[in-house]
ModelCIF file with pLDDT and N, C-alpha, C, O atoms, coordinates in Angstrom:
data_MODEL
#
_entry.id   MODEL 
#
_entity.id                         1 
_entity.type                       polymer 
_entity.pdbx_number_of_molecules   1 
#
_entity_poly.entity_id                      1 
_entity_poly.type                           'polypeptide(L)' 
_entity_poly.nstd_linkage                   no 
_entity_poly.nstd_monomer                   no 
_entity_poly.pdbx_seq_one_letter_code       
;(UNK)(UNK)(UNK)(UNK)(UNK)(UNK)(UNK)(UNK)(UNK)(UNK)(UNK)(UNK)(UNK)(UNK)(UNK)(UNK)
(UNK)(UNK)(UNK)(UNK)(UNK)(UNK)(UNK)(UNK)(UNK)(UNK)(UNK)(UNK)(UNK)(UNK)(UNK)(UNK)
(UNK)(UNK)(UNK)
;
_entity_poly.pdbx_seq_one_letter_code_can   XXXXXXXXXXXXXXXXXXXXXXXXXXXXXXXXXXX 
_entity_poly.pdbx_strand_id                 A 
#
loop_
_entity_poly_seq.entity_id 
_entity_poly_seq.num 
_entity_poly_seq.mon_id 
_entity_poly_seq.hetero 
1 1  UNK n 
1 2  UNK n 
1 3  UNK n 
1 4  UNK n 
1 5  UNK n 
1 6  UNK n 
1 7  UNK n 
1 8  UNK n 
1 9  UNK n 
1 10 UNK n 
1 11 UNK n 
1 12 UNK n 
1 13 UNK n 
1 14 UNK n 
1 15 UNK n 
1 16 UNK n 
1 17 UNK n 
1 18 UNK n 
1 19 UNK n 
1 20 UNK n 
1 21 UNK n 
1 22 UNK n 
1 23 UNK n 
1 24 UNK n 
1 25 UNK n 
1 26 UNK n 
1 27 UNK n 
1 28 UNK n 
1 29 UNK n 
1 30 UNK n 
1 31 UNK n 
1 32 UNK n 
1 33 UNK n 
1 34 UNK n 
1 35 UNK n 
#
_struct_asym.id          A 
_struct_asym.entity_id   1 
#
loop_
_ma_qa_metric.id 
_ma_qa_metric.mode 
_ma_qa_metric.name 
_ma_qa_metric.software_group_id 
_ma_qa_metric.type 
1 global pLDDT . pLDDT 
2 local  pLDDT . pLDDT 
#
_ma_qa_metric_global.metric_id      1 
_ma_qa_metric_global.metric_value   81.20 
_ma_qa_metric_global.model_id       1 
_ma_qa_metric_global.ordinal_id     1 
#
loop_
_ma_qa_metric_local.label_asym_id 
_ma_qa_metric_local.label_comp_id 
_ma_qa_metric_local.label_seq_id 
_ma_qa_metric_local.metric_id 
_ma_qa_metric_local.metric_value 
_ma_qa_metric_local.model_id 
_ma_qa_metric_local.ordinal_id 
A UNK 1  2 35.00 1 1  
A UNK 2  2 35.00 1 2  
A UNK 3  2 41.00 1 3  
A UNK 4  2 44.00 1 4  
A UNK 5  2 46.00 1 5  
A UNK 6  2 55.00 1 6  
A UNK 7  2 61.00 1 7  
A UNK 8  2 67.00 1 8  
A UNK 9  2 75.00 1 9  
A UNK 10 2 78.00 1 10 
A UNK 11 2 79.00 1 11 
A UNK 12 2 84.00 1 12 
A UNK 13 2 89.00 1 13 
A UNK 14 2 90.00 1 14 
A UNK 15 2 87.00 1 15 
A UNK 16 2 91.00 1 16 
A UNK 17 2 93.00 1 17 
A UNK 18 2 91.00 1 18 
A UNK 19 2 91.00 1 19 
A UNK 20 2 94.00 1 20 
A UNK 21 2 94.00 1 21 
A UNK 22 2 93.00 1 22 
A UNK 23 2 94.00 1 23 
A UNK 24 2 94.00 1 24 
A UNK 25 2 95.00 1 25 
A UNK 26 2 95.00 1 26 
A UNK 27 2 95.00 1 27 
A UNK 28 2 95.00 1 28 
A UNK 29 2 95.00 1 29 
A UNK 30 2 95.00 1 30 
A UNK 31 2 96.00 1 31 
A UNK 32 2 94.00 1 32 
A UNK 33 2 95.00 1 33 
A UNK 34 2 94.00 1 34 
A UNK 35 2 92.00 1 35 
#
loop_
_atom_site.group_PDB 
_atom_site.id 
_atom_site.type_symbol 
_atom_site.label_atom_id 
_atom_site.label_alt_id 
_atom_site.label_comp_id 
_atom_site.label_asym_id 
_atom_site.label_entity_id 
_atom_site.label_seq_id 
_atom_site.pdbx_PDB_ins_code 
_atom_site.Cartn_x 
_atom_site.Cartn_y 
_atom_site.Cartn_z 
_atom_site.occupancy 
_atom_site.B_iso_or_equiv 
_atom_site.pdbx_formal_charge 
_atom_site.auth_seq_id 
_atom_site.auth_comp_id 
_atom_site.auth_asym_id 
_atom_site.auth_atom_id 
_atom_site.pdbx_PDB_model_num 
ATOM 1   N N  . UNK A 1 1  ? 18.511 78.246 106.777 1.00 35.00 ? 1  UNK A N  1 
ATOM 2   C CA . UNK A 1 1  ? 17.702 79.409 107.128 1.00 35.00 ? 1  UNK A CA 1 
ATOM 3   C C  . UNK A 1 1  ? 17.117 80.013 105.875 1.00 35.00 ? 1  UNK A C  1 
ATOM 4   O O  . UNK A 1 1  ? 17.316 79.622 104.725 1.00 35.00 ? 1  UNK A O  1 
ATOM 5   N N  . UNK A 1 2  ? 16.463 80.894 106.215 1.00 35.00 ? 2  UNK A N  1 
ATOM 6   C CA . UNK A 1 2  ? 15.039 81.926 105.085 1.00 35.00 ? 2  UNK A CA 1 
ATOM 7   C C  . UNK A 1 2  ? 15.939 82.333 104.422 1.00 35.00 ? 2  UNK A C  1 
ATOM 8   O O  . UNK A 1 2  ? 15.857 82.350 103.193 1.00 35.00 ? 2  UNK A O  1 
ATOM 9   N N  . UNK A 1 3  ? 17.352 82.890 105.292 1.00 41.00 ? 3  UNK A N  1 
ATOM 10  C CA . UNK A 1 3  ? 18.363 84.000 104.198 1.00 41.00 ? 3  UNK A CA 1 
ATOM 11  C C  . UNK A 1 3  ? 19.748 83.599 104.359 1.00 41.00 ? 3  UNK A C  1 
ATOM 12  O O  . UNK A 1 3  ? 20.076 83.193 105.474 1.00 41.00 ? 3  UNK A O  1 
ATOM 13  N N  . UNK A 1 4  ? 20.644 83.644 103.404 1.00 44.00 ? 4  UNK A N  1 
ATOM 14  C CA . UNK A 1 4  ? 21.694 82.954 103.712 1.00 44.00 ? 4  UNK A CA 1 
ATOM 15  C C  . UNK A 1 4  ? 22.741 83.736 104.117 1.00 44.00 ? 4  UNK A C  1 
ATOM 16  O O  . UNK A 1 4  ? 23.841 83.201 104.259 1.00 44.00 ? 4  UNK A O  1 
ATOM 17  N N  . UNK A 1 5  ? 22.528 85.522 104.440 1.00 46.00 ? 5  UNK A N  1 
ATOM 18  C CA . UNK A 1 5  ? 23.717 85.916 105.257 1.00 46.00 ? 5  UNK A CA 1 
ATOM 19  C C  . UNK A 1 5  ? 23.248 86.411 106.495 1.00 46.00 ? 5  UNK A C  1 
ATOM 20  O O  . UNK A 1 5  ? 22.037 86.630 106.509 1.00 46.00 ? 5  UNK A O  1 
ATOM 21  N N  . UNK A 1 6  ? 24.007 86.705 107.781 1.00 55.00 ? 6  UNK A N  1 
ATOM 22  C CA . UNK A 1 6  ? 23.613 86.897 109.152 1.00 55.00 ? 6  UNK A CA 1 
ATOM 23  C C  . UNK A 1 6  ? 24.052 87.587 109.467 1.00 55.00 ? 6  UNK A C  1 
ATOM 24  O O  . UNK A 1 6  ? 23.716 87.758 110.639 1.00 55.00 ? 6  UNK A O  1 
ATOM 25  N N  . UNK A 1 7  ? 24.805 88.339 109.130 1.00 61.00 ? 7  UNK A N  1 
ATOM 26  C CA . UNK A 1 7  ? 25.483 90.030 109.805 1.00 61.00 ? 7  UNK A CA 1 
ATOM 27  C C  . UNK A 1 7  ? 25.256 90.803 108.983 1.00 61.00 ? 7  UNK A C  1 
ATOM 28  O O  . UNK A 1 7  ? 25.459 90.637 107.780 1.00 61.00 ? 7  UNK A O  1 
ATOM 29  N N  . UNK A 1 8  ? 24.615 92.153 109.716 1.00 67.00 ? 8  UNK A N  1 
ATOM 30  C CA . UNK A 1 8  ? 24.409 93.328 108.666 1.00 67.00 ? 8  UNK A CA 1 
ATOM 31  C C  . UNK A 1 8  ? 25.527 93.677 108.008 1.00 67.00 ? 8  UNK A C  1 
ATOM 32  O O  . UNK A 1 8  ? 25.322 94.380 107.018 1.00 67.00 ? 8  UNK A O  1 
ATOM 33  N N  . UNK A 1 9  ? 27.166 93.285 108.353 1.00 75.00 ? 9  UNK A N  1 
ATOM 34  C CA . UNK A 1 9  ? 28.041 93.427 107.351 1.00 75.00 ? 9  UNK A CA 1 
ATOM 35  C C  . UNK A 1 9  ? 27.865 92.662 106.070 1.00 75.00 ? 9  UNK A C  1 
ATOM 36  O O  . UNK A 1 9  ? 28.319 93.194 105.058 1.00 75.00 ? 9  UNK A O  1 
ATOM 37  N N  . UNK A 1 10 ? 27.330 91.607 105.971 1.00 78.00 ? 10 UNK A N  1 
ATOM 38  C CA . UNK A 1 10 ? 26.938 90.670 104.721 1.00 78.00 ? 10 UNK A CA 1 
ATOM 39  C C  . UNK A 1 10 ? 26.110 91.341 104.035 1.00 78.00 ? 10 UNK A C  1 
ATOM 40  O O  . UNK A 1 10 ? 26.157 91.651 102.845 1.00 78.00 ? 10 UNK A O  1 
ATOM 41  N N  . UNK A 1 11 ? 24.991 91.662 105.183 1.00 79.00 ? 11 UNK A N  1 
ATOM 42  C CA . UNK A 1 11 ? 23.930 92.495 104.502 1.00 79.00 ? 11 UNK A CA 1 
ATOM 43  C C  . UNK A 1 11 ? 24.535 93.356 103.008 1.00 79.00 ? 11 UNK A C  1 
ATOM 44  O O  . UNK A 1 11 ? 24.662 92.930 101.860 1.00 79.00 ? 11 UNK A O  1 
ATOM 45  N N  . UNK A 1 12 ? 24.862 94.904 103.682 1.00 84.00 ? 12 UNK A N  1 
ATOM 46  C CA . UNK A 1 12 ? 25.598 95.549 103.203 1.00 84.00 ? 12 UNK A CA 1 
ATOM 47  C C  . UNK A 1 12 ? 26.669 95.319 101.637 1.00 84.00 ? 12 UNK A C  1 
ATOM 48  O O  . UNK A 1 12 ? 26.615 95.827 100.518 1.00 84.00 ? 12 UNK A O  1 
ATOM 49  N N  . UNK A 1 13 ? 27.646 94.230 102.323 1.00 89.00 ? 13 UNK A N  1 
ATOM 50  C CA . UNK A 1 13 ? 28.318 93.332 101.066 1.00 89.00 ? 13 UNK A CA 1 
ATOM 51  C C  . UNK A 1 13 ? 27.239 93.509 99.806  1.00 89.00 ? 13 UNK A C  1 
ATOM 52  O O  . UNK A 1 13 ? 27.173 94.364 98.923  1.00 89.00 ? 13 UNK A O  1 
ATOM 53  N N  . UNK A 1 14 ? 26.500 92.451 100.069 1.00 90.00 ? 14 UNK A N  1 
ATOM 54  C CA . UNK A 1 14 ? 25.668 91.879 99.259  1.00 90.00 ? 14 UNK A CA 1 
ATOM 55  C C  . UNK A 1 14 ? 24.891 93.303 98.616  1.00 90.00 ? 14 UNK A C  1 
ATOM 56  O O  . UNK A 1 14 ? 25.056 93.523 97.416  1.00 90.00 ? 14 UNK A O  1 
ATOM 57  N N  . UNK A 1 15 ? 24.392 93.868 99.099  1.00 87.00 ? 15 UNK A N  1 
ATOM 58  C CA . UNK A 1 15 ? 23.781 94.926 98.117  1.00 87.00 ? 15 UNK A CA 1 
ATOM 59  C C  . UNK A 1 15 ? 24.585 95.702 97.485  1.00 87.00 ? 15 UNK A C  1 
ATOM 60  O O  . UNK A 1 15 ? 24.169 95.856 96.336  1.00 87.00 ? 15 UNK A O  1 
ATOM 61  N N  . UNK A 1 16 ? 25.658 96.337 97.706  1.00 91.00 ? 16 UNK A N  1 
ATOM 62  C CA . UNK A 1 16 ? 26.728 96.703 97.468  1.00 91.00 ? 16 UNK A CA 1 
ATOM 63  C C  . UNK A 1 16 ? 27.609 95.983 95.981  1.00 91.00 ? 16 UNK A C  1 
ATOM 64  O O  . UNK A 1 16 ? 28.302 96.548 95.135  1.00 91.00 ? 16 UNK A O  1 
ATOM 65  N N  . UNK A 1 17 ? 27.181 94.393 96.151  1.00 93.00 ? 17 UNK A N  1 
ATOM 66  C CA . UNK A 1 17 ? 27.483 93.503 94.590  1.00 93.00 ? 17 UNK A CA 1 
ATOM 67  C C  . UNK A 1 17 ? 26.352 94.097 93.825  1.00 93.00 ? 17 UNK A C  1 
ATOM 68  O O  . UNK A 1 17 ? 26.611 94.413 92.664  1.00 93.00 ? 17 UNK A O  1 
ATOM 69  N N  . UNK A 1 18 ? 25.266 94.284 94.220  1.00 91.00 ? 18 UNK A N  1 
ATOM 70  C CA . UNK A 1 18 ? 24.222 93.751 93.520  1.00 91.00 ? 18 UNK A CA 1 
ATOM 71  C C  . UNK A 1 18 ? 24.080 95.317 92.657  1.00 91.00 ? 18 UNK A C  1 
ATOM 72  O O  . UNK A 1 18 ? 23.447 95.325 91.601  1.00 91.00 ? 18 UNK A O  1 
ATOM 73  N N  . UNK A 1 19 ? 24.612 96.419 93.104  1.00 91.00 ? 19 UNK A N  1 
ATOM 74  C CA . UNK A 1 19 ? 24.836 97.705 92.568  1.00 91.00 ? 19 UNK A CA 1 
ATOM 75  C C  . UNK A 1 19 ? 25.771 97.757 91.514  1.00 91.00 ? 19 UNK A C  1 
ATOM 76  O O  . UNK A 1 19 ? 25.624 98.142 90.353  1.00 91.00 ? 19 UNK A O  1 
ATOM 77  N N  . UNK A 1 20 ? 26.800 97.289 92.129  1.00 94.00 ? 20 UNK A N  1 
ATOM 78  C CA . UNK A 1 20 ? 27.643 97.289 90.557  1.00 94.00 ? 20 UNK A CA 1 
ATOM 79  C C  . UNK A 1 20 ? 27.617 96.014 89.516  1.00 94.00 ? 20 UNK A C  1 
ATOM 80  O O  . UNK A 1 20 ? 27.924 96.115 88.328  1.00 94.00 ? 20 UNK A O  1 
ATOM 81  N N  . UNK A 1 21 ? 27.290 95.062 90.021  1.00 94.00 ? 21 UNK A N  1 
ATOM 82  C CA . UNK A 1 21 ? 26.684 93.915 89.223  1.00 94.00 ? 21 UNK A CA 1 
ATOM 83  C C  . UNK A 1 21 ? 25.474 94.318 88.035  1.00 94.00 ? 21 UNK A C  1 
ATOM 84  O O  . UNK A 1 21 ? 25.141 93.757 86.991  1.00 94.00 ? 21 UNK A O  1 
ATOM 85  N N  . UNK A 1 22 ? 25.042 95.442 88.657  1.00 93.00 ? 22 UNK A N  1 
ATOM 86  C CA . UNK A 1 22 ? 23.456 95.942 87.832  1.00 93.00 ? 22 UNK A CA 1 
ATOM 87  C C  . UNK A 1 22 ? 24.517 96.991 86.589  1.00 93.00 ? 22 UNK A C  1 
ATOM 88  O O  . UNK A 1 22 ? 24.379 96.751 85.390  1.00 93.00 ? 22 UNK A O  1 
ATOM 89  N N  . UNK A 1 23 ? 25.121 97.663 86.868  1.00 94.00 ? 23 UNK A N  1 
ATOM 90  C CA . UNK A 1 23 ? 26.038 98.472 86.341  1.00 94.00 ? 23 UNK A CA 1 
ATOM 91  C C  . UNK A 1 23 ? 26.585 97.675 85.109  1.00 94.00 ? 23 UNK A C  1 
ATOM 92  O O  . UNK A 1 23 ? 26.311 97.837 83.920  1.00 94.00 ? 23 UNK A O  1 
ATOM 93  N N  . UNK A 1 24 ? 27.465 96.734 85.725  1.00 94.00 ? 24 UNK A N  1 
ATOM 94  C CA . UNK A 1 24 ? 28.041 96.090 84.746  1.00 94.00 ? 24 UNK A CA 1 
ATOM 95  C C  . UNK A 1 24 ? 27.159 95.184 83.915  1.00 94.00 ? 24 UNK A C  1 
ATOM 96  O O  . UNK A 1 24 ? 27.666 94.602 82.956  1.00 94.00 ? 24 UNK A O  1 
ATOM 97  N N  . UNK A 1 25 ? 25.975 95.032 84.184  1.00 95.00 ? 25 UNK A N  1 
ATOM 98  C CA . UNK A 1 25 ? 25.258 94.351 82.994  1.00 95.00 ? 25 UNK A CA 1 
ATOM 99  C C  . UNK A 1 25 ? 24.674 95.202 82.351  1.00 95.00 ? 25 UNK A C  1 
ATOM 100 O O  . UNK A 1 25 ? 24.141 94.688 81.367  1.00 95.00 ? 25 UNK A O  1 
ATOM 101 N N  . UNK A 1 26 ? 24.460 96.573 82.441  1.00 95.00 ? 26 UNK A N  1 
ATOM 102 C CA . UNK A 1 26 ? 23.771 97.780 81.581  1.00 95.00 ? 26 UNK A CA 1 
ATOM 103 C C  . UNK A 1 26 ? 25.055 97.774 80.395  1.00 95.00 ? 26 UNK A C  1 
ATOM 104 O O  . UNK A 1 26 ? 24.651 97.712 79.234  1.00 95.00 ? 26 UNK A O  1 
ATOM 105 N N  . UNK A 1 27 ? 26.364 97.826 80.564  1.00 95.00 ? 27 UNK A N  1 
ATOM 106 C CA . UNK A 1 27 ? 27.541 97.503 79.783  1.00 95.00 ? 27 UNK A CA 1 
ATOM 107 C C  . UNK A 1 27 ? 27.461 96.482 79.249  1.00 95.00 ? 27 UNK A C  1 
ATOM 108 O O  . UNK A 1 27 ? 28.204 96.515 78.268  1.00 95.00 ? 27 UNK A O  1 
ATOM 109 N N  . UNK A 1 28 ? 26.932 95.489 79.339  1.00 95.00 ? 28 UNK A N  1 
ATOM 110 C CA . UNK A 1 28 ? 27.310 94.022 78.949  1.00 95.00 ? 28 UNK A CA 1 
ATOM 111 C C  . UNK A 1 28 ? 26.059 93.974 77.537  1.00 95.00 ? 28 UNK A C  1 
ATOM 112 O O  . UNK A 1 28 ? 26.241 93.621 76.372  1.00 95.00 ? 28 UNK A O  1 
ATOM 113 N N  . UNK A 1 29 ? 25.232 94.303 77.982  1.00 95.00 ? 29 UNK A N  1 
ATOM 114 C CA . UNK A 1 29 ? 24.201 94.702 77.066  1.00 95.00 ? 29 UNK A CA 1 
ATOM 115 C C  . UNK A 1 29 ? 24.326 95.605 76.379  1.00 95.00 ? 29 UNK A C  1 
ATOM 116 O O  . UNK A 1 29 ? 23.763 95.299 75.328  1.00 95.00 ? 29 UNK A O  1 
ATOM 117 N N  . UNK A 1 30 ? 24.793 96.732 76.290  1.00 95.00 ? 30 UNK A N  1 
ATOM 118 C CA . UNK A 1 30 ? 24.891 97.912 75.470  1.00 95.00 ? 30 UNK A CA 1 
ATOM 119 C C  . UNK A 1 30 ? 25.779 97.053 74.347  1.00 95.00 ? 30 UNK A C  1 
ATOM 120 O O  . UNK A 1 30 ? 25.415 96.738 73.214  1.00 95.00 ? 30 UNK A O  1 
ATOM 121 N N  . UNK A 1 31 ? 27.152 96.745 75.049  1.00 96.00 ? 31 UNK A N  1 
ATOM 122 C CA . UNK A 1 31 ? 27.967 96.347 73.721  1.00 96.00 ? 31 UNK A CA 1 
ATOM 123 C C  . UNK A 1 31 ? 27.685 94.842 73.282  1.00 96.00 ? 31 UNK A C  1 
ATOM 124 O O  . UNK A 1 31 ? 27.995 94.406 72.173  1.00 96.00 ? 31 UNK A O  1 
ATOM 125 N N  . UNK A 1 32 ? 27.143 94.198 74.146  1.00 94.00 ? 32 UNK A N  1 
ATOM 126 C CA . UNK A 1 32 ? 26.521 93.127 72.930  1.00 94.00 ? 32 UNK A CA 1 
ATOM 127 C C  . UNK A 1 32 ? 27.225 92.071 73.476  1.00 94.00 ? 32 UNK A C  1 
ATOM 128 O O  . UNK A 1 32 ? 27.272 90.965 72.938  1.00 94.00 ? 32 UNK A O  1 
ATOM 129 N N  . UNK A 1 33 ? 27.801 92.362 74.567  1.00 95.00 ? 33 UNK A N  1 
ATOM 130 C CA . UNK A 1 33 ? 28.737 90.556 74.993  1.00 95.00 ? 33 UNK A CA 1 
ATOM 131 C C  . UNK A 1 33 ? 27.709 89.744 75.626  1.00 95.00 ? 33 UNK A C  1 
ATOM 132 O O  . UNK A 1 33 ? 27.576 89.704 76.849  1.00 95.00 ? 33 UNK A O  1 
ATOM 133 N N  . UNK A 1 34 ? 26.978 89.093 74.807  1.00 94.00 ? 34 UNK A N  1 
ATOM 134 C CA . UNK A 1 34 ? 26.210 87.915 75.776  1.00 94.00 ? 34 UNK A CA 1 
ATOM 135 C C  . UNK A 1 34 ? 26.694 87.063 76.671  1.00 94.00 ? 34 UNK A C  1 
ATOM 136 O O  . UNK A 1 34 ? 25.909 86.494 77.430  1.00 94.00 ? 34 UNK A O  1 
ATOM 137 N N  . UNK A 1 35 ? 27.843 86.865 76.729  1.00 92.00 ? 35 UNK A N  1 
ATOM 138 C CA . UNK A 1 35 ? 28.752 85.468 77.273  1.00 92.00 ? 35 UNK A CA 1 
ATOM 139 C C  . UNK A 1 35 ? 29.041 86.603 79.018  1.00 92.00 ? 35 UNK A C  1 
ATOM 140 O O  . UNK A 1 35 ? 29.696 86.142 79.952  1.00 92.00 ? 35 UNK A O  1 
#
């Protein structure tokens, strides 16, 4: 399929990573850990 999750609970999940995922790379960058 077009999208690979099918319940608005996935939905949800998934943006929900993608918030603190964004977070934790504003950190990851500030202090310099490329890896």
């Amino acid at each position: 399929g077009s999208v690979t999750y099918g319940t608005d609970r996935e939905y949800e999940e998934y943006a929900k990573a993608k918030e603190y995922l964004e977070k934790d790379l504003v950190m990851k960058v500030e202090i310099g850990d490329r890896a």
